[in-house]
Each structure stands twice: as C-alpha cells, then as structure tokens.
N, C-alpha and C. Protein backbone atom coordinates (compact mmCIF):
# COMPACT_ATOMS: atom_id res chain seq x y z
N UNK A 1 -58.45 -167.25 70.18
CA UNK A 1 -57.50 -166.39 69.50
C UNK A 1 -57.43 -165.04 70.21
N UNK A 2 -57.64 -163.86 69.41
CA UNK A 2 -57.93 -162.76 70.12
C UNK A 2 -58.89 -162.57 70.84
N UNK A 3 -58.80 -161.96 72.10
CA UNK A 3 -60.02 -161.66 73.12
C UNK A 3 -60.51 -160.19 72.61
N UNK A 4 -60.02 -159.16 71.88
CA UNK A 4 -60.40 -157.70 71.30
C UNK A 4 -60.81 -157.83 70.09
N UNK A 5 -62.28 -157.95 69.73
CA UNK A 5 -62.29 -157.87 68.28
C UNK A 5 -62.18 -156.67 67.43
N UNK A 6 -61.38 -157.39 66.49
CA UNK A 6 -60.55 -156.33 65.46
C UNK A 6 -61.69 -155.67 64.74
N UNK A 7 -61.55 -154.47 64.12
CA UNK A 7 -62.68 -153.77 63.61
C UNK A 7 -62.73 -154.37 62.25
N UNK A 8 -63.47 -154.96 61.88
CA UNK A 8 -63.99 -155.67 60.23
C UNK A 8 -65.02 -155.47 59.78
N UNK A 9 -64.91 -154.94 58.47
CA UNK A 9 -67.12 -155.01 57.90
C UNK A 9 -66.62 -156.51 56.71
N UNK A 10 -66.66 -157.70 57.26
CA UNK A 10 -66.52 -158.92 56.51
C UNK A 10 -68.11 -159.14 56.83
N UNK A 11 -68.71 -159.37 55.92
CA UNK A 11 -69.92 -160.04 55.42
C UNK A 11 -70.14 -161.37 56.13
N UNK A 12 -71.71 -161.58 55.95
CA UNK A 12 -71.67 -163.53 56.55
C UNK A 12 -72.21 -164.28 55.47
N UNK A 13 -72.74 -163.21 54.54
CA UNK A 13 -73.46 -164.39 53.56
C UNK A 13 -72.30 -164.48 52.73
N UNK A 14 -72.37 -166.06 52.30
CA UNK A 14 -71.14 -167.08 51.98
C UNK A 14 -70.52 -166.08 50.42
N UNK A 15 -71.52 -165.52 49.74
CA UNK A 15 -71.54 -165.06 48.44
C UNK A 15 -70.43 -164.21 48.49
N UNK A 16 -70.53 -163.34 49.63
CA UNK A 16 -69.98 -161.58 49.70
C UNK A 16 -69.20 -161.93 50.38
N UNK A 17 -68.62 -162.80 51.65
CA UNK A 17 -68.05 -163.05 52.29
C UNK A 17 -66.94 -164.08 51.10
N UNK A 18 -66.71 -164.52 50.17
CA UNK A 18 -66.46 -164.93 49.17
C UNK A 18 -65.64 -163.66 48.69
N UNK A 19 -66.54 -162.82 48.19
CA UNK A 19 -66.11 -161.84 47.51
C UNK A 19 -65.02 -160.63 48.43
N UNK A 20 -65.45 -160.68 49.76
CA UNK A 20 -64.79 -159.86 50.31
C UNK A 20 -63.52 -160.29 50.52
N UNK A 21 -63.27 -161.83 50.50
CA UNK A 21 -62.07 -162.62 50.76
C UNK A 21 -60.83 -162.29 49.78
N UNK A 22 -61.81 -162.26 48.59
CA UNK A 22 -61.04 -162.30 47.20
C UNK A 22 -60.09 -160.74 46.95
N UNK A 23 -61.28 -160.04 47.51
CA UNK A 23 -60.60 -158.47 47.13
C UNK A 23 -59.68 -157.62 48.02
N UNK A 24 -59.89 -158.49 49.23
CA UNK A 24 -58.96 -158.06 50.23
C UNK A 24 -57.34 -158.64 50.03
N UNK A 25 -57.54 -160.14 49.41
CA UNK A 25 -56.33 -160.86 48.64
C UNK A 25 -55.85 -160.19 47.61
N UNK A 26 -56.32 -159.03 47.33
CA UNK A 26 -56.07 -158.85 45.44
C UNK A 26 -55.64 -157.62 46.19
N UNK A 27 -56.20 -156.78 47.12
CA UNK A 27 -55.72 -155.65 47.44
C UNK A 27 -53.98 -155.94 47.90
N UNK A 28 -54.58 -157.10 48.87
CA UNK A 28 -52.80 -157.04 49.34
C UNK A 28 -51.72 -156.88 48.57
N UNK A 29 -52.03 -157.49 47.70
CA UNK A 29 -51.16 -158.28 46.63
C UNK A 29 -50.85 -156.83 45.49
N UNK A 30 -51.79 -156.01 45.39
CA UNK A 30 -51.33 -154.87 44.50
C UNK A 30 -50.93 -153.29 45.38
N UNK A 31 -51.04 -153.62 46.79
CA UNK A 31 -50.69 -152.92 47.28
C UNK A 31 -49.37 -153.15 47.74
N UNK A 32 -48.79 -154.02 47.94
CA UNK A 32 -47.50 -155.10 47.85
C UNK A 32 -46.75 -154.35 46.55
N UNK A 33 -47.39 -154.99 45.16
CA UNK A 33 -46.43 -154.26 44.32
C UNK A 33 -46.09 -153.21 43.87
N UNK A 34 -47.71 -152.31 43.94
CA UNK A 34 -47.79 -150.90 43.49
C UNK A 34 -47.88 -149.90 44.40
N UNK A 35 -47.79 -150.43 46.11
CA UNK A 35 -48.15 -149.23 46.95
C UNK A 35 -49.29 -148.79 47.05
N UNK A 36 -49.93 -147.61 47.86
CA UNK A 36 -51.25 -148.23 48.15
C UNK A 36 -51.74 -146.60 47.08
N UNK A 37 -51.32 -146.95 46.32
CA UNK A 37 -51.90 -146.31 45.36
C UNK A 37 -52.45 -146.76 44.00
N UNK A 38 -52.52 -147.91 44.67
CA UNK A 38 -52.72 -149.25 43.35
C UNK A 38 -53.88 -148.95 42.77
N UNK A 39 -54.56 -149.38 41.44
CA UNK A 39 -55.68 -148.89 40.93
C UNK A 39 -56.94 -149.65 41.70
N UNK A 40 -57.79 -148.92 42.10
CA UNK A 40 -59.04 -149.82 42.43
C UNK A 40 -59.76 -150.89 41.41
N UNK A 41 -59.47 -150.40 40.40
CA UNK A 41 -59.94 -151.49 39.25
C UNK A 41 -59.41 -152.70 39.03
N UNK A 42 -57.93 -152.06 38.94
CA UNK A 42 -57.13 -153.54 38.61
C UNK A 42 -57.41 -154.21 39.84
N UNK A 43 -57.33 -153.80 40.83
CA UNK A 43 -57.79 -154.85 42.11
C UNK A 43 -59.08 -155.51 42.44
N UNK A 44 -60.06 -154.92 41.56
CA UNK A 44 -61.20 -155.83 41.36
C UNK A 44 -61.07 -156.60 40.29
N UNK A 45 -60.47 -156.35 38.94
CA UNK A 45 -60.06 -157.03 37.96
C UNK A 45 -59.15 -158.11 38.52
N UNK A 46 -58.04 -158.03 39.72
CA UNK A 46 -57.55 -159.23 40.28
C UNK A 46 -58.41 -160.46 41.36
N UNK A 47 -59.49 -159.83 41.65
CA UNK A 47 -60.32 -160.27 42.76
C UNK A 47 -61.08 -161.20 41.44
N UNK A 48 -61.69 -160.82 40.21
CA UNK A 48 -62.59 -161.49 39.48
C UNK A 48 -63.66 -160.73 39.61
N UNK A 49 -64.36 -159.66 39.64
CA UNK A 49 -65.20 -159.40 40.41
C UNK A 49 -65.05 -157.91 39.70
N UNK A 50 -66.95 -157.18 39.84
CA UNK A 50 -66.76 -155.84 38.85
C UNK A 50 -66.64 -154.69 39.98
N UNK A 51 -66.16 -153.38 39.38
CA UNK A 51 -65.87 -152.59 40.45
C UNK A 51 -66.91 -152.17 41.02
N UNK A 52 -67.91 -152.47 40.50
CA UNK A 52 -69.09 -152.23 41.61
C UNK A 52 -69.42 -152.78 42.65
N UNK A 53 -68.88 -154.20 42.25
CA UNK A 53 -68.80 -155.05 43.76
C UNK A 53 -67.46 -154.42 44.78
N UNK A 54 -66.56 -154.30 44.12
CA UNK A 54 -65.64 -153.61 45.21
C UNK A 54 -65.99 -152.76 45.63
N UNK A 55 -66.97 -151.26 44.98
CA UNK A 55 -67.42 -150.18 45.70
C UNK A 55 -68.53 -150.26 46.53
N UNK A 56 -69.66 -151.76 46.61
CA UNK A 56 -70.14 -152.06 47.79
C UNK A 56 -69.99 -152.41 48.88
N UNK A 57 -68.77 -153.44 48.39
CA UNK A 57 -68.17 -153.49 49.73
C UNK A 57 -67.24 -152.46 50.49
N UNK A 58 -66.24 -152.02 49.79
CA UNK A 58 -65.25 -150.72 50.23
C UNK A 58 -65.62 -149.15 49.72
N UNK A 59 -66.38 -148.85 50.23
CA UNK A 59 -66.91 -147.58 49.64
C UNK A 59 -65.97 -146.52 49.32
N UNK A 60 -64.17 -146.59 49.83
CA UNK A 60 -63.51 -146.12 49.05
C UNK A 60 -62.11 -146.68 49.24
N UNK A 61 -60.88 -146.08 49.27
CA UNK A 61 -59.88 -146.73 49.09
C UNK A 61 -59.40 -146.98 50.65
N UNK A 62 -59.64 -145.63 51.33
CA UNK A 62 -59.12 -146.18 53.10
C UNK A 62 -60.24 -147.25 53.41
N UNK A 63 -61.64 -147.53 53.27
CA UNK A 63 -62.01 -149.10 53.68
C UNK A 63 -61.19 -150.32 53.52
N UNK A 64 -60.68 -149.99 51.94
CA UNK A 64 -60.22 -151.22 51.65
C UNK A 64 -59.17 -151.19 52.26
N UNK A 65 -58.05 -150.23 52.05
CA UNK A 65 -56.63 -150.17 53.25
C UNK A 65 -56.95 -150.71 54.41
N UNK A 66 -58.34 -150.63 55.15
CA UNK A 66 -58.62 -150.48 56.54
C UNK A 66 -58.53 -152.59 56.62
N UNK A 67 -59.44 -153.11 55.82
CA UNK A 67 -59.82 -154.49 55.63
C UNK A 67 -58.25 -155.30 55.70
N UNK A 68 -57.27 -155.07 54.35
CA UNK A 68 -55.96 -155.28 54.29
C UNK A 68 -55.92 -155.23 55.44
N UNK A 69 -55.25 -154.24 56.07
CA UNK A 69 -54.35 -153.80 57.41
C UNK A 69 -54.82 -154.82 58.48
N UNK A 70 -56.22 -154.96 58.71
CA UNK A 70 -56.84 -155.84 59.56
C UNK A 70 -56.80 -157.46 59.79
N UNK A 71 -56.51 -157.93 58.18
CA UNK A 71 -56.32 -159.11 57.65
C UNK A 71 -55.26 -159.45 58.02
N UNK A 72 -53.89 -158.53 57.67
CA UNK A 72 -52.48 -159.03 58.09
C UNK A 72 -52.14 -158.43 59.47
N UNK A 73 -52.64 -157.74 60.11
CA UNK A 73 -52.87 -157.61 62.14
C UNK A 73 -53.09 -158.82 62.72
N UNK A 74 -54.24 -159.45 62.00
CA UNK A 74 -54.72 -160.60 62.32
C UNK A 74 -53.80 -162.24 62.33
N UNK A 75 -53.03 -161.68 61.17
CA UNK A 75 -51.97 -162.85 60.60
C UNK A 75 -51.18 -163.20 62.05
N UNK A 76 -50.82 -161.74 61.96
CA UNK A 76 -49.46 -161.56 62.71
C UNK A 76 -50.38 -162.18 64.29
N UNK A 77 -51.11 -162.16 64.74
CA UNK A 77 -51.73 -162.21 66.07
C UNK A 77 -52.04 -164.02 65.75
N UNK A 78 -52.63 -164.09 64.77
CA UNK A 78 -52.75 -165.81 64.91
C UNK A 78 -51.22 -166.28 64.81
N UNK A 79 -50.45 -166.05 64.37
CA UNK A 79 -48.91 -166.71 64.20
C UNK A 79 -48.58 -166.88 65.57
N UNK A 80 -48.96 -165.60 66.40
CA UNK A 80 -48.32 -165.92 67.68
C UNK A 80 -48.82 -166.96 68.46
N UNK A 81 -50.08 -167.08 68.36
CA UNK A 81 -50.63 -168.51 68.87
C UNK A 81 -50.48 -169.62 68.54
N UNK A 82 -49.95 -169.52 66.96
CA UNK A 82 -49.57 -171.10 66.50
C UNK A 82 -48.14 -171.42 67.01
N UNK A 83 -47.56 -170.39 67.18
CA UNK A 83 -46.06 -170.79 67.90
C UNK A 83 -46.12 -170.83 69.05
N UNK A 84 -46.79 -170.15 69.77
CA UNK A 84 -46.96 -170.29 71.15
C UNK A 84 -47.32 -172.29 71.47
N UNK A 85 -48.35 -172.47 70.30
CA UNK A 85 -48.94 -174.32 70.53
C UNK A 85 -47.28 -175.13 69.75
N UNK A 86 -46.68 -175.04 68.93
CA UNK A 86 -45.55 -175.92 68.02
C UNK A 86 -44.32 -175.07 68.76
N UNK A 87 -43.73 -174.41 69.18
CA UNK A 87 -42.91 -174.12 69.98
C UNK A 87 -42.63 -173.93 71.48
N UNK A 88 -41.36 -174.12 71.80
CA UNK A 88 -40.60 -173.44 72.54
C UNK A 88 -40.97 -172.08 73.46
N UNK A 89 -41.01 -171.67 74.82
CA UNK A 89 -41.49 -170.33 74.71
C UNK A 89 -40.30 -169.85 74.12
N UNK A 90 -39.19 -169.38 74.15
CA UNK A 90 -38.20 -168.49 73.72
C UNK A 90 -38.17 -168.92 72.38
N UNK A 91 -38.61 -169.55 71.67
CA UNK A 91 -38.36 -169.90 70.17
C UNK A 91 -39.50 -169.34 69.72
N UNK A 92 -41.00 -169.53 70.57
CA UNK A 92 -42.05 -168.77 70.12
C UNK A 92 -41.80 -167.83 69.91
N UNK A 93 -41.19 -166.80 70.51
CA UNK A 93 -41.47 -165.43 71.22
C UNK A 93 -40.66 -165.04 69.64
N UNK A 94 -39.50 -165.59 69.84
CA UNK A 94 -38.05 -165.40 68.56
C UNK A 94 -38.93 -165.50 66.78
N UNK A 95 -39.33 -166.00 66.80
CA UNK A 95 -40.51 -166.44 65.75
C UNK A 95 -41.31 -165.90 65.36
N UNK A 96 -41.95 -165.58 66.44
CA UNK A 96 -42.72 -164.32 66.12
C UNK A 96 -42.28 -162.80 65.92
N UNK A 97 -41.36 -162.39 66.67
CA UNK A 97 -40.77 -161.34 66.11
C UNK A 97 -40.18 -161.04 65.12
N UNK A 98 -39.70 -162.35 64.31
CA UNK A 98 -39.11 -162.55 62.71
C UNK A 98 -40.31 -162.16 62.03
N UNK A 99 -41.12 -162.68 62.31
CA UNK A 99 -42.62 -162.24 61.48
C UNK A 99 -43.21 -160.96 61.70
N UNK A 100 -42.60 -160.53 62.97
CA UNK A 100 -43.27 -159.27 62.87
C UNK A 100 -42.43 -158.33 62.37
N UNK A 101 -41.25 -158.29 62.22
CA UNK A 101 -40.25 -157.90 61.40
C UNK A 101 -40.63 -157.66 60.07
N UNK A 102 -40.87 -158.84 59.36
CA UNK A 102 -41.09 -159.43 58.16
C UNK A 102 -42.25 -158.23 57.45
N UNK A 103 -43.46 -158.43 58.43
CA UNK A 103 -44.52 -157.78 58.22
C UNK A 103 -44.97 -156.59 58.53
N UNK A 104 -43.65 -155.83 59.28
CA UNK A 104 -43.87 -154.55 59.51
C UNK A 104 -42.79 -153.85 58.16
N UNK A 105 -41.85 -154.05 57.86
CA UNK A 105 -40.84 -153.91 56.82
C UNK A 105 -42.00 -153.81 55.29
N UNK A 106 -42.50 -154.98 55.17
CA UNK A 106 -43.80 -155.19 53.85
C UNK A 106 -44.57 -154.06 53.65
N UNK A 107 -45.29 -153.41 55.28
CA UNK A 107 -46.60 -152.92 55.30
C UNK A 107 -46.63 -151.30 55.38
N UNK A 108 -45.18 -151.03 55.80
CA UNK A 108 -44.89 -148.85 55.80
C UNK A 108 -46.09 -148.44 55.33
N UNK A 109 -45.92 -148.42 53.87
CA UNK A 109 -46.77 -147.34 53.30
C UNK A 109 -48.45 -147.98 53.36
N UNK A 110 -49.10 -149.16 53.72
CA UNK A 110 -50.24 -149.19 54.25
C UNK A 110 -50.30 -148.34 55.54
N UNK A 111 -49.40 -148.82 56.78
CA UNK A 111 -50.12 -148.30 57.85
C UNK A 111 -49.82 -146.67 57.90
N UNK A 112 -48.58 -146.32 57.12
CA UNK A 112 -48.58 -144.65 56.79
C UNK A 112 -49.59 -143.84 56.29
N UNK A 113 -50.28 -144.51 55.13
CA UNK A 113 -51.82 -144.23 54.91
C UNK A 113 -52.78 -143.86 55.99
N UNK A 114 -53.33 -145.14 56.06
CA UNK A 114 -53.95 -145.17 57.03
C UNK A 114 -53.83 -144.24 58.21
N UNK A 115 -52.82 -144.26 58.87
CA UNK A 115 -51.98 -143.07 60.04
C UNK A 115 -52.82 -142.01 59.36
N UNK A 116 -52.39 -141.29 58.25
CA UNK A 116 -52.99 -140.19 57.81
C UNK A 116 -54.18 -139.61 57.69
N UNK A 117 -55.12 -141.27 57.61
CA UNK A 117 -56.64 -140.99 57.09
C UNK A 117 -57.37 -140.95 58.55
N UNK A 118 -56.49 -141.76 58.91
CA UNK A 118 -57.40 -142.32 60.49
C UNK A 118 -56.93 -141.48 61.96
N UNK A 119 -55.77 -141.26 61.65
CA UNK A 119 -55.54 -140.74 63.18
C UNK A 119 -54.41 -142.22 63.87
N UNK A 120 -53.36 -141.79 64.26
CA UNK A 120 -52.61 -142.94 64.87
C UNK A 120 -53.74 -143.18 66.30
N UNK A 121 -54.02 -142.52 66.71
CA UNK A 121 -54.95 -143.05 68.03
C UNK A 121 -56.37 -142.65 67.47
N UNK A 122 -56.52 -143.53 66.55
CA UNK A 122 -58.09 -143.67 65.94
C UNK A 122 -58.21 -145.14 67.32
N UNK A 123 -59.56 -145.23 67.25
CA UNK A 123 -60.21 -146.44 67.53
C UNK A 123 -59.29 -147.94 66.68
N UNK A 124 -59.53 -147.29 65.61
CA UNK A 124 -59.17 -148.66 64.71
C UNK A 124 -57.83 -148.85 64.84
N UNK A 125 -57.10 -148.26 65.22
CA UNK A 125 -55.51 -148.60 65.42
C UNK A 125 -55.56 -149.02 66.82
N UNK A 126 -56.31 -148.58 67.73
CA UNK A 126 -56.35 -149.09 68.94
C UNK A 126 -56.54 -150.15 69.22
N UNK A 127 -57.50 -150.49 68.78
CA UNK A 127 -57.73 -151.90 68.30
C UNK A 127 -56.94 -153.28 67.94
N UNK A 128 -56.35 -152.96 67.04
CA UNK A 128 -54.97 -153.47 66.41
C UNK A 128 -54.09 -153.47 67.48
N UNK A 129 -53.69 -152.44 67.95
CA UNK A 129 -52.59 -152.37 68.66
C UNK A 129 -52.48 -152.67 69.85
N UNK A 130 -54.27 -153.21 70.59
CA UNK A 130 -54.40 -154.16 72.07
C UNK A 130 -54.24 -155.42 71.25
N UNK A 131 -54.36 -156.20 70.14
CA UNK A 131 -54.42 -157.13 69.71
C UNK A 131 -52.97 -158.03 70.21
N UNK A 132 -52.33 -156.67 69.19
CA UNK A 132 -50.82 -157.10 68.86
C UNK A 132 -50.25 -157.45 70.31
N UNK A 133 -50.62 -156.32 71.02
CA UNK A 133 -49.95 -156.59 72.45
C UNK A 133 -50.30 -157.66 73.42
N UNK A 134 -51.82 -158.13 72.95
CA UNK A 134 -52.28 -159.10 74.05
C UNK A 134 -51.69 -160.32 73.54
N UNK A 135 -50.99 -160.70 71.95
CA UNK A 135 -50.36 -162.07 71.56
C UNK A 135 -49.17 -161.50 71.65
N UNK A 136 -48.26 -161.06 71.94
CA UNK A 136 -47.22 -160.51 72.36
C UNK A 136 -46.77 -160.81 73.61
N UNK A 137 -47.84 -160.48 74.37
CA UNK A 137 -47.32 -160.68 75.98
C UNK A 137 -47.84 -162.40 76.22
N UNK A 138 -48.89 -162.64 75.63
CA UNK A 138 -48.58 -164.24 75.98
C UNK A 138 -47.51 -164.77 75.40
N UNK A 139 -46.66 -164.56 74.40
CA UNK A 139 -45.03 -165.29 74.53
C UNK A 139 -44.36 -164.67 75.41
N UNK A 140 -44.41 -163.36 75.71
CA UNK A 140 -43.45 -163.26 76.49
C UNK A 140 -43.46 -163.86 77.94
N UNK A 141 -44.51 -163.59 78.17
CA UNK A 141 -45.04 -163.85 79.53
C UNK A 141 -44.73 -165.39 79.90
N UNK A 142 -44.82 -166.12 78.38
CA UNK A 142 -44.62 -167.63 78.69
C UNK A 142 -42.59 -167.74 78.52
N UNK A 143 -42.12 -167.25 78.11
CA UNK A 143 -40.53 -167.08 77.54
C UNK A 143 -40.29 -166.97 79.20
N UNK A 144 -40.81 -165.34 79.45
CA UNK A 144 -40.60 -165.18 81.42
C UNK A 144 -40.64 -166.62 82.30
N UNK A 145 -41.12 -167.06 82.17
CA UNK A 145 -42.03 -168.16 83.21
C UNK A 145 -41.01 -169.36 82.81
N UNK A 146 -40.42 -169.79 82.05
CA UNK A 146 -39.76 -170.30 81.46
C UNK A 146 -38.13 -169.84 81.91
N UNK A 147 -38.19 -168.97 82.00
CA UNK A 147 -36.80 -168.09 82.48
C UNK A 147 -35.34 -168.30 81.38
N UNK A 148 -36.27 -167.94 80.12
CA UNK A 148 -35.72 -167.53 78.98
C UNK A 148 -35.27 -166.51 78.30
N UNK A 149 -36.07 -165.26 78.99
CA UNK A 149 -35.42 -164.32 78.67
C UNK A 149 -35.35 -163.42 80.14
N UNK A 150 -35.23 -161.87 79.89
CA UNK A 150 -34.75 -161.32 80.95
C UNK A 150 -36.15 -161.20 81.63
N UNK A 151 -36.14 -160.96 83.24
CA UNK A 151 -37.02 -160.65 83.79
C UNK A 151 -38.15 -159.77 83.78
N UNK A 152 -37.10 -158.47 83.48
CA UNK A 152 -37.78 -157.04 83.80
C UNK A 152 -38.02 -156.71 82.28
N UNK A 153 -37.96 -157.45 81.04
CA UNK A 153 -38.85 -157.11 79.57
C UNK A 153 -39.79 -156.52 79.70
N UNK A 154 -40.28 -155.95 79.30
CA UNK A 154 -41.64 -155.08 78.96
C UNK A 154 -41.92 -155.36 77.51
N UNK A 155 -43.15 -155.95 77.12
CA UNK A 155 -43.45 -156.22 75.71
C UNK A 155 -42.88 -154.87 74.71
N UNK A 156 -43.42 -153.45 75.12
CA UNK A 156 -43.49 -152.14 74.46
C UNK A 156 -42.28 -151.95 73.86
N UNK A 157 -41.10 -152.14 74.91
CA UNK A 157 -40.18 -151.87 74.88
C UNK A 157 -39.11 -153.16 73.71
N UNK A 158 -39.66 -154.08 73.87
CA UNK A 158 -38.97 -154.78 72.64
C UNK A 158 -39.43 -154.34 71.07
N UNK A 159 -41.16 -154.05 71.12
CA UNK A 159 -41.49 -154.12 69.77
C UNK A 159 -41.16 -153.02 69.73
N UNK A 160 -40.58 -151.47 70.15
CA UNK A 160 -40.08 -150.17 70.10
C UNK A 160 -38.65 -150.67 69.58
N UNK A 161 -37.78 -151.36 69.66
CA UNK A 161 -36.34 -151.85 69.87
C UNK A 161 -36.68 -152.44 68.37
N UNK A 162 -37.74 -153.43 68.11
CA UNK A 162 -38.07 -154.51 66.79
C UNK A 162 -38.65 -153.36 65.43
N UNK A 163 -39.37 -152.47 65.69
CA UNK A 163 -39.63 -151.35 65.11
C UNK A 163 -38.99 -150.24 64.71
N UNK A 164 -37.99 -150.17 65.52
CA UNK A 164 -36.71 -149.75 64.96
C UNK A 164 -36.01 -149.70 63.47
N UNK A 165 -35.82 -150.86 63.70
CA UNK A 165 -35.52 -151.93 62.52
C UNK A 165 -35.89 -151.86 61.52
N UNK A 166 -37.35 -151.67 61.38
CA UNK A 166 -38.22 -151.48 60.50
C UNK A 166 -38.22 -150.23 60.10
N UNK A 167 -37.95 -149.27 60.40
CA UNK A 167 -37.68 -147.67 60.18
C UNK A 167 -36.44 -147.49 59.18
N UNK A 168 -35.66 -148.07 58.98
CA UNK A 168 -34.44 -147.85 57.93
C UNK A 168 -35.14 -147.90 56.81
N UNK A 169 -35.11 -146.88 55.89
CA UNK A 169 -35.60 -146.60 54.77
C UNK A 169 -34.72 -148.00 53.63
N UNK A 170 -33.83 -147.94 53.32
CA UNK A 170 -32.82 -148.53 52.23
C UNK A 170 -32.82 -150.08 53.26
N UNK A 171 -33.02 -150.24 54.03
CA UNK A 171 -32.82 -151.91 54.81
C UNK A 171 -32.62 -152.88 54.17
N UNK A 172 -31.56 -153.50 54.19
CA UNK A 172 -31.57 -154.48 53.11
C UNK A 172 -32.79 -156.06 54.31
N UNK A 173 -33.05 -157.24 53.59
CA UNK A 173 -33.57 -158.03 54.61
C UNK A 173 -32.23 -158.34 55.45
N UNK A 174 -31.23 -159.10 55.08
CA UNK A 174 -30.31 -159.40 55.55
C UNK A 174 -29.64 -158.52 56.61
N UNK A 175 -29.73 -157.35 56.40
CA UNK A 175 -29.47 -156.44 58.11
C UNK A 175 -30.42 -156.48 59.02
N UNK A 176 -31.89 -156.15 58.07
CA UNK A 176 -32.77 -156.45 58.90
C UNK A 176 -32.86 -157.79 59.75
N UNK A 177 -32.20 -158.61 59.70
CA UNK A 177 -31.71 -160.02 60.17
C UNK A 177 -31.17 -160.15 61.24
N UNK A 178 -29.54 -159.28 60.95
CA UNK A 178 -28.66 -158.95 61.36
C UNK A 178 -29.15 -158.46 63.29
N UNK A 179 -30.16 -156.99 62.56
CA UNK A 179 -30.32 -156.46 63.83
C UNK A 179 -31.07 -157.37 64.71
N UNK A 180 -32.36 -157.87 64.16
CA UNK A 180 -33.28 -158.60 65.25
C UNK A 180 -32.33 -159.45 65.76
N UNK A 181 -31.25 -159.81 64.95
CA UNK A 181 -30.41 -161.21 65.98
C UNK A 181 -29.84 -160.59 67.35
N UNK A 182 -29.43 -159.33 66.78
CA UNK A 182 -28.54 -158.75 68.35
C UNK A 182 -29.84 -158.15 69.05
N UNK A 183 -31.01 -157.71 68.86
CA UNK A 183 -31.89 -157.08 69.41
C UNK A 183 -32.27 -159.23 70.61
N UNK A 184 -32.47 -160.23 69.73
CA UNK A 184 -32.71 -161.19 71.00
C UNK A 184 -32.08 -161.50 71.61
N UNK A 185 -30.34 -161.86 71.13
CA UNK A 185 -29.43 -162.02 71.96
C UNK A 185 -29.81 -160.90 73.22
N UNK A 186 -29.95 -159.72 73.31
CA UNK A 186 -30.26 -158.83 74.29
C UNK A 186 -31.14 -159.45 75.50
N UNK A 187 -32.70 -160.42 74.69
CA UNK A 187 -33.46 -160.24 75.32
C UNK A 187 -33.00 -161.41 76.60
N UNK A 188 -32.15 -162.32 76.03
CA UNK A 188 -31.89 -163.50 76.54
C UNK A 188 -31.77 -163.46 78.13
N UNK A 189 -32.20 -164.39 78.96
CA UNK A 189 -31.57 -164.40 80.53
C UNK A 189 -30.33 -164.58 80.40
C-alpha cells in the first residue's frame, strides 16, 4: 500500500484497537453531521464506550480530528490502489479523482481545524500529503505509460485544478460533477 507511514497512535491490543476503531467511526460520523465541533461525549456515547475511554485514547479533540483525518487519507490512498488493480489506467486515475472530489468536498472543516491546530506544514500533514501524492502518481504515471492522458501532467497541478472545485463554498454535488468532467476531458491525450 503506502510506502510513508501515516502518523497513527492505533493500539495493537485487540481490546483498544477495537475501541479505537469504534470511536474513530463515531467521530467521523458526528463530525460529518455536526462539524467538528461535535460533542466528545456523544461520540463516545456513539462508539459504545465511556468518555474515559475516549480521553485515553484521544487526550483531546485535535487527537481525535488527527485519527479521523488519517483514517479517511488512508481511504482515499487505498482506493487508488484498488483501482489501479480493477481498472483501466485512465479510468483508474478518473475514479479516483471522483473520490477525491467526493472526500475533499465532505472533509473542509476537519482539515481547516486541524490546519489551525497543526500548522499546514506540520509533520502530520506532510505526511498525508507524500501519501496522497505517492498513490496519485502511480495512476498517473500508469494513465502516462498508457498514453491516456497528456504527457507533460504533473500530479500537483491536477489535484490544484481538482481542489479547486472543492473550494466553492455553496457547490452543489452536481457542479461539482460538472467541473471534474471538464477538468478530465482536459487531462485527456
């Protein structure tokens, strides 16, 4: 999968590693509806689990932001490898940028957080962000080789173009659609 490991405090014993699974699911999911200002409680109350176990594991709310953010970095970086194996290169590549679309549109106000707490050129975004780029450039690199899309692509420069996109405050999905379609038509040979 990834050759950079992502920064994680996931547990190994099956118990906590259990538990850390659960609360990182419960975080998403109320940070999804409520923004990441969601209650720490109710998110251990969604995990099953008392807030003391959440405050051992996340000693405060940017850990747990930090875990989230890491979890769905991760998504987005394994997707590209599963399309890279069941696709097409240019269908991979196309595929994955729907998803990264998808999941950059979802996640604003996590990684805006975070940005704030951490530093955009923290370690931990660095991290993330060799990830993203090293499953990134293996579609592209395979799309290239393939002579599917244009030659002279530069990964940066598409997800700058795909990120874009993601910056419209009011976006409906359906524009958001709209654009990535003319943003690949672009990329096409």
């Amino acid at each position: 999968m990834t050759s950079t490991p992502l920064p994680t405090t996931r547990p190994t014993r099956v118990d906590a590693a259990r538990n850390y699974d659960l609360l990182v699911a419960a975080g998403r999911e109320a940070f999804a509806e409520h923004g990441t200002d969601a209650s720490l409680e109710e998110i251990a109350r969604r995990a099953g689990v008392g807030i003391g176990t959440l405050y051992r594991r996340f000693p405060n709310r940017t850990a747990l932001l930090e875990a989230v953010y890491v979890d769905e970095i991760q998504s987005v970086c394994n997707r590209a490898y599963g399309f890279a194996d069941q696709l097409g290169p240019y269908e991979a590549l196309a595929a994955w940028l729907r998803s990264f679309v998808d999941y950059s549109v979802s996640k604003k106000s996590l990684a805006g957080e975070l940005t704030v707490a951490l530093g955009k050129d923290s370690e931990f975004f660095t991290a993330c962000k060799t990830n993203v780029r090293e499953a990134g450039e293996l579609l592209l690199n395979a799309a290239k080789a393939e002579g599917s899309v244009r030659p002279e692509l530069q990964l940066m420069d598409i997800l700058r173009l795909v990120g874009g996109i993601t910056m419209g405050r009011d976006m409906s999905p359906e524009q958001a659609d709209r654009l990535l379609e003319i943003v690949l038509a672009g990329l096409k040979a």
